[in-house]
N, C-alpha and C. Protein backbone atom coordinates (compact mmCIF):
# COMPACT_ATOMS: atom_id res chain seq x y z
N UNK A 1 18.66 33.66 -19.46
CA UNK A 1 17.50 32.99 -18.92
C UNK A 1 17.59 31.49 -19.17
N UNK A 2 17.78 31.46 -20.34
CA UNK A 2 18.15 29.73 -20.25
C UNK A 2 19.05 29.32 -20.04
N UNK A 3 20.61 29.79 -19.33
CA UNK A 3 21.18 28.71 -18.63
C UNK A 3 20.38 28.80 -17.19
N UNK A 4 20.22 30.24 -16.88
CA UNK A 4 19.59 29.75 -15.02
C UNK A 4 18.43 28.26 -15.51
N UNK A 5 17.54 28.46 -16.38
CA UNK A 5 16.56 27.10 -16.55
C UNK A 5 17.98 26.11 -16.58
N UNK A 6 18.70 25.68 -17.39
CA UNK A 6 19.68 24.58 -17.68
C UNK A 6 19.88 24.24 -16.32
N UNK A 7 20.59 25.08 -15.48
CA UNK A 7 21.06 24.96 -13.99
C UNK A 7 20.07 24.42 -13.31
N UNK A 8 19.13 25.10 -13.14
CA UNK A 8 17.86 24.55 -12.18
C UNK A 8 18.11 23.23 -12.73
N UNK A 9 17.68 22.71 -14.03
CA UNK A 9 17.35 21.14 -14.61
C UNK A 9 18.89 20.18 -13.68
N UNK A 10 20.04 20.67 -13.79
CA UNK A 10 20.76 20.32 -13.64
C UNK A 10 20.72 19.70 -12.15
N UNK A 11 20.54 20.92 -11.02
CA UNK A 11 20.91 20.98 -10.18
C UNK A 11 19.86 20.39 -9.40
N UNK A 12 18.49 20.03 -10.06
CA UNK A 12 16.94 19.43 -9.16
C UNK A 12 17.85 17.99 -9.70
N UNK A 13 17.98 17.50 -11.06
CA UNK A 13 18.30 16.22 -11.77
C UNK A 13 19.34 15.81 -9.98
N UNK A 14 20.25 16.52 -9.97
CA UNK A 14 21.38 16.27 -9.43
C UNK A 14 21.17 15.87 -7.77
N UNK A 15 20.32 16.51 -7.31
CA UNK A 15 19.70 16.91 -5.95
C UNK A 15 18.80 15.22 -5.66
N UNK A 16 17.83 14.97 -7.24
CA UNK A 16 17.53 13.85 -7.17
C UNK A 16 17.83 12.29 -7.22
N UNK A 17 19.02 12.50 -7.56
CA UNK A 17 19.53 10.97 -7.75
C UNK A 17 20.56 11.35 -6.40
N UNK A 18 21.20 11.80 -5.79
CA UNK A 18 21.09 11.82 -4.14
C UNK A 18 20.73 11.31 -3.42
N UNK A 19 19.43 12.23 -3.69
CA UNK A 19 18.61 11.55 -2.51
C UNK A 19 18.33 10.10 -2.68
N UNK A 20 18.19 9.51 -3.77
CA UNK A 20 18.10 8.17 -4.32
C UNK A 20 19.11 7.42 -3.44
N UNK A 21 20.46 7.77 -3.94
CA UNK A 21 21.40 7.13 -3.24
C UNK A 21 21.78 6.91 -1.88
N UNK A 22 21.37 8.16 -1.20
CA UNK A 22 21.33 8.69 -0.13
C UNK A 22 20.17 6.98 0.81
N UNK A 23 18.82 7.01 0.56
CA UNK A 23 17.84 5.81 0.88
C UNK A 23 18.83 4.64 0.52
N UNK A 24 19.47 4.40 -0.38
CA UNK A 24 19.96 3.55 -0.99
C UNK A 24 20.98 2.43 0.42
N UNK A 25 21.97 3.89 0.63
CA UNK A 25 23.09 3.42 1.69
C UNK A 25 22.16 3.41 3.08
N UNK A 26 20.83 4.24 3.15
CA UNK A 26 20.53 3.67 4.87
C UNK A 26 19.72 2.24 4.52
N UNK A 27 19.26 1.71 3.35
CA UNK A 27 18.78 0.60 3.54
C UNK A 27 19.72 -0.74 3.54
N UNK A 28 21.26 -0.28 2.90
CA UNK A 28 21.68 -1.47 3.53
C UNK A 28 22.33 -1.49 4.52
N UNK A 29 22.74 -0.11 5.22
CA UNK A 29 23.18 -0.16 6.80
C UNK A 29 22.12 -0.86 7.74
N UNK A 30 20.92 -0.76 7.32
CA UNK A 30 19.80 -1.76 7.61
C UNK A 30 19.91 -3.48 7.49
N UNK A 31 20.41 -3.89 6.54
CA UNK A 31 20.36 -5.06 6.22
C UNK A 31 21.70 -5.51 7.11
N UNK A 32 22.76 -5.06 6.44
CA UNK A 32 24.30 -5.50 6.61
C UNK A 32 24.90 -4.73 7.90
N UNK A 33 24.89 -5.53 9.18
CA UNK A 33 25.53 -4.44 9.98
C UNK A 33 27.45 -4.44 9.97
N UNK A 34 28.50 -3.22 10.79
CA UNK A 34 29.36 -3.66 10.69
C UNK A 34 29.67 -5.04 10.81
N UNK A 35 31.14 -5.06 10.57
CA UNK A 35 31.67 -6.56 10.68
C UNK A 35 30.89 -7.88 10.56
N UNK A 36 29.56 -8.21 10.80
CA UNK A 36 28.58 -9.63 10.16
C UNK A 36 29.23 -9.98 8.97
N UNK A 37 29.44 -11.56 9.14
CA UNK A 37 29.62 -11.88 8.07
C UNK A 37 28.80 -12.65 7.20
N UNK A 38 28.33 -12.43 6.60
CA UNK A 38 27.47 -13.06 5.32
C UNK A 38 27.48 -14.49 4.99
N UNK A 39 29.06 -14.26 4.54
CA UNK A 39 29.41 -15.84 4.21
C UNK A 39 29.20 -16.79 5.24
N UNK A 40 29.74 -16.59 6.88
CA UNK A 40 29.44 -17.49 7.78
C UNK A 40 27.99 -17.71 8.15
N UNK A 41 27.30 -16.70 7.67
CA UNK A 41 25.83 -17.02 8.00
C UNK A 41 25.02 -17.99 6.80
N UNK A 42 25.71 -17.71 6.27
CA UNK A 42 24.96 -18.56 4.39
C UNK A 42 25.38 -20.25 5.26
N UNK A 43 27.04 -20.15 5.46
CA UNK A 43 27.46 -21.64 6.01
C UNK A 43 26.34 -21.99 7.08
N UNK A 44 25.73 -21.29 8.21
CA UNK A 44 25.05 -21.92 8.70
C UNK A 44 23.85 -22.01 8.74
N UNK A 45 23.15 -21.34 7.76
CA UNK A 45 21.90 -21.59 7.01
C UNK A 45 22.32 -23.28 6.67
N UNK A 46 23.12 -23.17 5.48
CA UNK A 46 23.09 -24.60 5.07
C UNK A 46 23.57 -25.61 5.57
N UNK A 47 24.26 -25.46 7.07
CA UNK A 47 24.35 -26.90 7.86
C UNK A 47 22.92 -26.80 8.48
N UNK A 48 22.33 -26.21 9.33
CA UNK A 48 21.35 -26.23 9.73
C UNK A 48 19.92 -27.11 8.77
N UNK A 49 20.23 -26.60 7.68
CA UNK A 49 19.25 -27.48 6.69
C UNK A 49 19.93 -28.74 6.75
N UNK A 50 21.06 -28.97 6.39
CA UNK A 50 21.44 -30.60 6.20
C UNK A 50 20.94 -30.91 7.52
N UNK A 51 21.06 -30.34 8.55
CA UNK A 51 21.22 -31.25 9.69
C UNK A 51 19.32 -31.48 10.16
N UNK A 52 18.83 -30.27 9.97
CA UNK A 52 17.17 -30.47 10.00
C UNK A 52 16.54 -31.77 8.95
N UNK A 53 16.86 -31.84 7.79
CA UNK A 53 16.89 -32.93 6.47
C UNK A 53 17.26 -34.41 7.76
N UNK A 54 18.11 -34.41 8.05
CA UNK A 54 18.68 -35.88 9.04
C UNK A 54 17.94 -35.96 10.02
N UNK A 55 17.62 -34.91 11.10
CA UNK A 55 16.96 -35.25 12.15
C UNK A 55 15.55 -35.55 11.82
N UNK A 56 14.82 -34.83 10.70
CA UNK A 56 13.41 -35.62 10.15
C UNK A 56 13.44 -37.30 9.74
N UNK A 57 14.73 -37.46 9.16
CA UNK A 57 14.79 -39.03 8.94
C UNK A 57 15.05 -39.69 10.02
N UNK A 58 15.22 -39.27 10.90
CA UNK A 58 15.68 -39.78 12.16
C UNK A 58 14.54 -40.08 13.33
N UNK A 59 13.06 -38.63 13.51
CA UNK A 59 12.20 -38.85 13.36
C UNK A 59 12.50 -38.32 14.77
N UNK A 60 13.18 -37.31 15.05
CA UNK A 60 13.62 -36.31 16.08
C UNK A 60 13.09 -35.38 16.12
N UNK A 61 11.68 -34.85 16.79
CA UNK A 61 11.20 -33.84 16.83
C UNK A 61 11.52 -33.08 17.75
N UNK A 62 11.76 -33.76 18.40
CA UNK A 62 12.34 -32.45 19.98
C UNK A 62 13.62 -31.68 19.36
N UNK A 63 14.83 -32.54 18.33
CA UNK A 63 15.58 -31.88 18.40
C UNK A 63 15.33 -30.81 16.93
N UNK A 64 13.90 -31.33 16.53
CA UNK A 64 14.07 -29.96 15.26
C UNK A 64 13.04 -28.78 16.28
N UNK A 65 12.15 -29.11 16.98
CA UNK A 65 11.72 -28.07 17.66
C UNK A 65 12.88 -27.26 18.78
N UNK A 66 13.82 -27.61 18.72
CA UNK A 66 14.59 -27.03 19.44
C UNK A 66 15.17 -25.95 18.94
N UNK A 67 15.04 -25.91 17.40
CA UNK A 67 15.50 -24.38 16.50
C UNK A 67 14.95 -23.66 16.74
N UNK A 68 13.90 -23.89 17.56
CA UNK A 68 13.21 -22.60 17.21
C UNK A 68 13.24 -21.60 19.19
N UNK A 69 13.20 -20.58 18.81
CA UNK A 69 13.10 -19.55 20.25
C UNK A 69 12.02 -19.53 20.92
N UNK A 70 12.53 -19.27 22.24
CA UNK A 70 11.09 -18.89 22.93
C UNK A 70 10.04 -17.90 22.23
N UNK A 71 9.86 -17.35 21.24
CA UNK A 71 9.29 -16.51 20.99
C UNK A 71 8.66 -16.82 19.34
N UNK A 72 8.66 -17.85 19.13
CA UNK A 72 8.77 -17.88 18.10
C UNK A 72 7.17 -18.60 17.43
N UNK A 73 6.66 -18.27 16.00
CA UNK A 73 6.12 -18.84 15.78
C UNK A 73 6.27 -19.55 14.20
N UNK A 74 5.00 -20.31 14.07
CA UNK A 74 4.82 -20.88 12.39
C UNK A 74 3.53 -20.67 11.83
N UNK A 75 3.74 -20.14 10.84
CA UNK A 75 2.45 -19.70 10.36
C UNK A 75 2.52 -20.36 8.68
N UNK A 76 1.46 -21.47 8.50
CA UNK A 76 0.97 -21.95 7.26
C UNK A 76 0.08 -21.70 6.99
N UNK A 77 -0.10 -22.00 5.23
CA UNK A 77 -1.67 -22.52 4.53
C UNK A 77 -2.56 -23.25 5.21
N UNK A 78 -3.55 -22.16 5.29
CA UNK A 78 -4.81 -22.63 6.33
C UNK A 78 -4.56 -23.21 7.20
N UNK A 79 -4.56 -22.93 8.17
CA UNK A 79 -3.39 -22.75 9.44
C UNK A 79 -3.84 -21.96 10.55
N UNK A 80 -4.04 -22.44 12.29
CA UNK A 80 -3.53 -21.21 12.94
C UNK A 80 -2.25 -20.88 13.25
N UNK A 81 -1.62 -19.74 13.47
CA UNK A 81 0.06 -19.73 14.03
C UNK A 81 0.53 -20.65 15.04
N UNK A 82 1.26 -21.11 15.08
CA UNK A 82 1.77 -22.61 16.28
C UNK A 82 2.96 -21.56 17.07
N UNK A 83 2.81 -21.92 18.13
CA UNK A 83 4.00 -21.49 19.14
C UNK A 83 4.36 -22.61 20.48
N UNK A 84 5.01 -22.44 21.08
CA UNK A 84 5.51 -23.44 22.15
C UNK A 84 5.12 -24.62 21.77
N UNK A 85 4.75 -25.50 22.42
CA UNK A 85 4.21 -26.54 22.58
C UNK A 85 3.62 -27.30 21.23
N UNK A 86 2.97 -26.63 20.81
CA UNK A 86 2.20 -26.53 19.33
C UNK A 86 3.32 -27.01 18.34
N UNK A 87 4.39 -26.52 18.31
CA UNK A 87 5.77 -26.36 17.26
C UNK A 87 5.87 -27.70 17.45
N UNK A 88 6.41 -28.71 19.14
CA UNK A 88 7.02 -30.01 18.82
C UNK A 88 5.70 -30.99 18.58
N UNK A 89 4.27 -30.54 18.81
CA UNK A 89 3.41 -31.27 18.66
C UNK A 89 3.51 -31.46 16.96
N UNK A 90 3.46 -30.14 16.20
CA UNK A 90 2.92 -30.10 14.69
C UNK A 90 4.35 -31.60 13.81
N UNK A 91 5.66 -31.02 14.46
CA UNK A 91 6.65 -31.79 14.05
C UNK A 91 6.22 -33.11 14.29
N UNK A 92 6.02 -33.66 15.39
CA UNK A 92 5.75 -34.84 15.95
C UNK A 92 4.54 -35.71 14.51
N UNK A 93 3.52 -35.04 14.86
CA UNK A 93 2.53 -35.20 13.81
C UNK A 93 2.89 -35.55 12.58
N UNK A 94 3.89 -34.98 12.07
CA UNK A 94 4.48 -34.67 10.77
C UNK A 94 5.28 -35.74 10.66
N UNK A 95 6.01 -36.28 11.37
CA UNK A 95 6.90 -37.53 11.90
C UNK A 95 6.29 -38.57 11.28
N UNK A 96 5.23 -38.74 12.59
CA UNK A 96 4.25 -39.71 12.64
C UNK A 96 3.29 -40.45 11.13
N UNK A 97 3.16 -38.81 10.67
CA UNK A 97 2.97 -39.51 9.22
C UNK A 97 3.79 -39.97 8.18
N UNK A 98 4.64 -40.37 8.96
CA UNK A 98 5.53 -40.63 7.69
C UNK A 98 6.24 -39.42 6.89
N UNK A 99 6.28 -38.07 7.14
CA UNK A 99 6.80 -37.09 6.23
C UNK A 99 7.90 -37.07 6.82
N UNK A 100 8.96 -37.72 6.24
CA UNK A 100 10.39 -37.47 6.93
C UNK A 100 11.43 -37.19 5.92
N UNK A 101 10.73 -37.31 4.19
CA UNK A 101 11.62 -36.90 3.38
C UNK A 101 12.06 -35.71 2.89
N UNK A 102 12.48 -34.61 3.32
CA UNK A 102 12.22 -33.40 2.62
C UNK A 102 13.69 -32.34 2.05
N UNK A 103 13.22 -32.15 1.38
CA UNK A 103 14.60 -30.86 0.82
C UNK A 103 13.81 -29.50 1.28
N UNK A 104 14.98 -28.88 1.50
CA UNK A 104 14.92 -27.35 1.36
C UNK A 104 16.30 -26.89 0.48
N UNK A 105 15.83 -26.29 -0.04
CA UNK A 105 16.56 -25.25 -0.87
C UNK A 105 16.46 -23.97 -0.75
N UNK A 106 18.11 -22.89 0.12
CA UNK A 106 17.91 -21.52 0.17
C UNK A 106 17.65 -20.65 -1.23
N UNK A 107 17.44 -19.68 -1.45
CA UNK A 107 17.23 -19.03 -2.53
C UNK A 107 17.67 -17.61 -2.81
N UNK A 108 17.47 -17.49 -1.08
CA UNK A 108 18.06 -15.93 -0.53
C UNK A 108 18.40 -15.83 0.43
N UNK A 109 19.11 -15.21 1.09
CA UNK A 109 19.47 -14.89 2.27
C UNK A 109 19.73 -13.42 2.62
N UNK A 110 19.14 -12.49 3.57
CA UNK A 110 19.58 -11.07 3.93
C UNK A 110 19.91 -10.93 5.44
N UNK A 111 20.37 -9.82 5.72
CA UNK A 111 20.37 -10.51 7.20
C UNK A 111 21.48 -9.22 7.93
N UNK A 112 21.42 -9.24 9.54
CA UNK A 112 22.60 -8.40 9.88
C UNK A 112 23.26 -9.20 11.45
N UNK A 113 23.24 -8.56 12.23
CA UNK A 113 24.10 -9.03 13.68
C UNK A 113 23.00 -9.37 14.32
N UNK A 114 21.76 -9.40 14.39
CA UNK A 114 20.46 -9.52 14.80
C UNK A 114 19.74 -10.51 14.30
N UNK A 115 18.96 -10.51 13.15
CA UNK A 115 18.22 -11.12 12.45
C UNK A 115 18.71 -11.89 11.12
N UNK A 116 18.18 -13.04 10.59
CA UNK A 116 18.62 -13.73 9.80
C UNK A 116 17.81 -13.98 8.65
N UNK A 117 16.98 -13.57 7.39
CA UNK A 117 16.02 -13.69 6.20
C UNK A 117 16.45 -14.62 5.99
N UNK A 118 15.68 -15.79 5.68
CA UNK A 118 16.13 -17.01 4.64
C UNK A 118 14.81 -17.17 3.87
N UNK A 119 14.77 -16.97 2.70
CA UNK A 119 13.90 -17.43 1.97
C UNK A 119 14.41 -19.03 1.26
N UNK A 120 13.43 -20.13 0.41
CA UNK A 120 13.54 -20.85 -0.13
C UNK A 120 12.20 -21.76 -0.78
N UNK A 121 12.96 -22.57 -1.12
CA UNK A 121 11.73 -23.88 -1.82
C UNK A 121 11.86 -25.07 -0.67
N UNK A 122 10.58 -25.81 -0.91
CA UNK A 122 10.54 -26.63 -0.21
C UNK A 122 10.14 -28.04 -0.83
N UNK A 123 10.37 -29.18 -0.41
CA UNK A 123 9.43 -30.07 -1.11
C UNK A 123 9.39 -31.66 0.03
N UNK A 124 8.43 -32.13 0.27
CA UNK A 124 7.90 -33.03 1.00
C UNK A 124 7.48 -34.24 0.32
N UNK A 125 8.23 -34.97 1.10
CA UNK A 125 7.89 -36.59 0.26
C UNK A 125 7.73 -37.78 1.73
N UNK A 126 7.02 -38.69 0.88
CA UNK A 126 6.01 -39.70 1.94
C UNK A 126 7.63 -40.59 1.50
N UNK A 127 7.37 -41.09 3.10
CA UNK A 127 8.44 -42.28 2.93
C UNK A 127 8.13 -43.45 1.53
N UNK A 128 7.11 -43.91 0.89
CA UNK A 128 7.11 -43.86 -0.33
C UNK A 128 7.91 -43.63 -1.62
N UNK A 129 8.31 -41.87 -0.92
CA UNK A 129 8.71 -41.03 -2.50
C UNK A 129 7.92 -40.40 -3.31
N UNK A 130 6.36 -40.31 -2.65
CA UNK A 130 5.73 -39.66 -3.25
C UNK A 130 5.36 -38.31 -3.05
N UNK A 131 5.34 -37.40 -3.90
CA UNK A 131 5.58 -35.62 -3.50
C UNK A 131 4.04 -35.89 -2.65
N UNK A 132 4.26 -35.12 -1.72
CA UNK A 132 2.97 -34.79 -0.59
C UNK A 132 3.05 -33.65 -0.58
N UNK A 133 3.83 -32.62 -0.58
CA UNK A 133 3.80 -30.83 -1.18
C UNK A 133 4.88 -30.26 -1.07
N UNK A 134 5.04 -29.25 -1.79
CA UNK A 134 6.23 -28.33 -2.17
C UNK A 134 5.19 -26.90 -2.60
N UNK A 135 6.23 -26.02 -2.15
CA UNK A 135 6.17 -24.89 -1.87
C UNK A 135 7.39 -23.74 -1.90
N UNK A 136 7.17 -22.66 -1.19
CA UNK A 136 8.12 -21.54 -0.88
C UNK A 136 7.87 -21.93 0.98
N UNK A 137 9.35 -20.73 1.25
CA UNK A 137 9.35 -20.47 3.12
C UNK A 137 10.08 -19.71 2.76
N UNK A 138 9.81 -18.90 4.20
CA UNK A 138 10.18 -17.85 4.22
C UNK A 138 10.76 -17.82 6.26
N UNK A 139 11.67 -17.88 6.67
CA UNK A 139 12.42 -18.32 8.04
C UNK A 139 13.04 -16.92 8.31
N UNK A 140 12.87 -16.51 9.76
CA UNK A 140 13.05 -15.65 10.02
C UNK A 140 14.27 -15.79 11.57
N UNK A 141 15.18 -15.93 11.00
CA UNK A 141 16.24 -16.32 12.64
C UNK A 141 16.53 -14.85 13.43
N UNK A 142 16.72 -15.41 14.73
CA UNK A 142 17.06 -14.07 15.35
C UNK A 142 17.89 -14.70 16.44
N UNK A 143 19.00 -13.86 16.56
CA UNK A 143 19.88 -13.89 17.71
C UNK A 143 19.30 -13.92 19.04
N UNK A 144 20.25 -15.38 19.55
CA UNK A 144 19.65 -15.16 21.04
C UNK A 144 20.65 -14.28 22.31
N UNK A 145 19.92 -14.29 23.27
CA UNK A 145 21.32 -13.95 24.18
C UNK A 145 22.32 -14.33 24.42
N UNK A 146 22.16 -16.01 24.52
CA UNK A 146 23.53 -16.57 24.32
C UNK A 146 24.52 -16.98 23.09
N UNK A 147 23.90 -16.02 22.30
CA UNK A 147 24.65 -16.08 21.04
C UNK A 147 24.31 -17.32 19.75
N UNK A 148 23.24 -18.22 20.08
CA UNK A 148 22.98 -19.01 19.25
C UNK A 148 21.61 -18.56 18.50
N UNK A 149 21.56 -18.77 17.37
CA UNK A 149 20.43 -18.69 16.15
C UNK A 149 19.46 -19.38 16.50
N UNK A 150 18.33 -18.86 16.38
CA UNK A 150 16.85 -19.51 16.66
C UNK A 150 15.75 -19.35 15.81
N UNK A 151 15.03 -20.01 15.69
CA UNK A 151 14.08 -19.53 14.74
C UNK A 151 13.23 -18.79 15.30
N UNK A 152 12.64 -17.38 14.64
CA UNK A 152 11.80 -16.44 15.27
C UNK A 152 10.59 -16.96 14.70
N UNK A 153 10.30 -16.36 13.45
CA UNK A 153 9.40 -17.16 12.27
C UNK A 153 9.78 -18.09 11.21
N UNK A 154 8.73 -18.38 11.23
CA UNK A 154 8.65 -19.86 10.57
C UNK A 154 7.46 -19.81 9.21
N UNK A 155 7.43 -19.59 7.89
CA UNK A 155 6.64 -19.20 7.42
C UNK A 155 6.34 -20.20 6.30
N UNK A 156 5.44 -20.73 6.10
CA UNK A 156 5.27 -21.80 4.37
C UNK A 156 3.86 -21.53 4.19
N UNK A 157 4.47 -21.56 2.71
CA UNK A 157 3.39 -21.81 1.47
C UNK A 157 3.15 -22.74 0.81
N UNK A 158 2.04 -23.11 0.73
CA UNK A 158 2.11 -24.48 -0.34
C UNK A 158 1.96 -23.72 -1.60
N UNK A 159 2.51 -24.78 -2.87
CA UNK A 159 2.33 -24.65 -4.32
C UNK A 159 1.40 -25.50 -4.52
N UNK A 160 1.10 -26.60 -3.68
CA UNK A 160 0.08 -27.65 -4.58
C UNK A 160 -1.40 -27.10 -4.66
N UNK A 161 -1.99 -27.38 -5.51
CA UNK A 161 -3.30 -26.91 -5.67
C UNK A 161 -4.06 -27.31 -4.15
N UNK A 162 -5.16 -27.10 -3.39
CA UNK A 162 -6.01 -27.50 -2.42
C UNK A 162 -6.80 -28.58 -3.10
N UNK A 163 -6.64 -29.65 -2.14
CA UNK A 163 -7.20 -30.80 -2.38
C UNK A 163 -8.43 -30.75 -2.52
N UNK A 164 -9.83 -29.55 -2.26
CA UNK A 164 -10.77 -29.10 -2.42
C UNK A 164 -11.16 -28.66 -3.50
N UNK A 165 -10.42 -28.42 -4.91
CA UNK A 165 -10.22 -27.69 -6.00
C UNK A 165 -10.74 -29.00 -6.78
């Protein structure tokens, strides 16, 4: 009687870390599709930032609204979502005030033949040099038809306290 109990323990224990593993491999056939490569996508995460970083100093909004897809939106802190039109207006705005200094820093990246996760930090400075806000983002790229990266979503958070506080 107590090995059939031993067995059962054995064989549920055994049945369960399976199935574990089992979720395990469909969630990153999810993430990672064949052949994508990772590394070339990390590379163009981070030209894309250098080159977004230059065209703000440059004070090029058409060509940073141009990352982004027909389909795409931005959604901030207290905020409605921006799409078309809205996207090169908000940049423009953003220009205009003087916010042309900014870093991004990736933090993460997931991603497959489709879609592109980029998480990171952010931080915004007045031609000055003075921090105007920093935060997290969260960028969501997606393949277009003609094979170039676009931004789908567009997501930030501020860290600074609300100027209402």
């Amino acid at each position: 009687m107590r090995r059939i109990h031993l067995a059962l323990i054995v064989l549920f224990t055994g049945s369960f870390i399976l199935s574990c593993s089992d979720k395990e491999n469909k969630d990153n056939d999810r993430i990672a599709s064949p052949g994508f490569d990772m590394k070339k996508a990390k590379t163009f995460i981070d030209s894309i930032n250098t080159n977004w970083v230059e065209e703000l100093k440059k004070g090029d909004s058409t060509t940073i609204a141009s990352h982004y897809g027909p389909d795409a939106k931005i959604l901030l802190t207290n905020g409605e979502p921006l799409s078309g039109s809205g996207i090169l207006a908000m940049w423009g705005n953003i220009i205009r005030a003087g916010m042309t200094d900014w870093k991004f820093v990736t933090t993460d990246l997931e991603g497959n033949s489709n879609f592109l996760i980029e998480t990171g930090i952010y931080e915004m400075n007045s031609a000055d040099k003075k921090l105007v806000d920093k935060g997290n983002y969260v960028v969501i790229w997606k393949l277009q038809p003609n094979g170039e990266w676009k931004l789908y979503r567009d997501i930030g958070v501020s860290s600074m306290p609300s100027p209402n506080k």
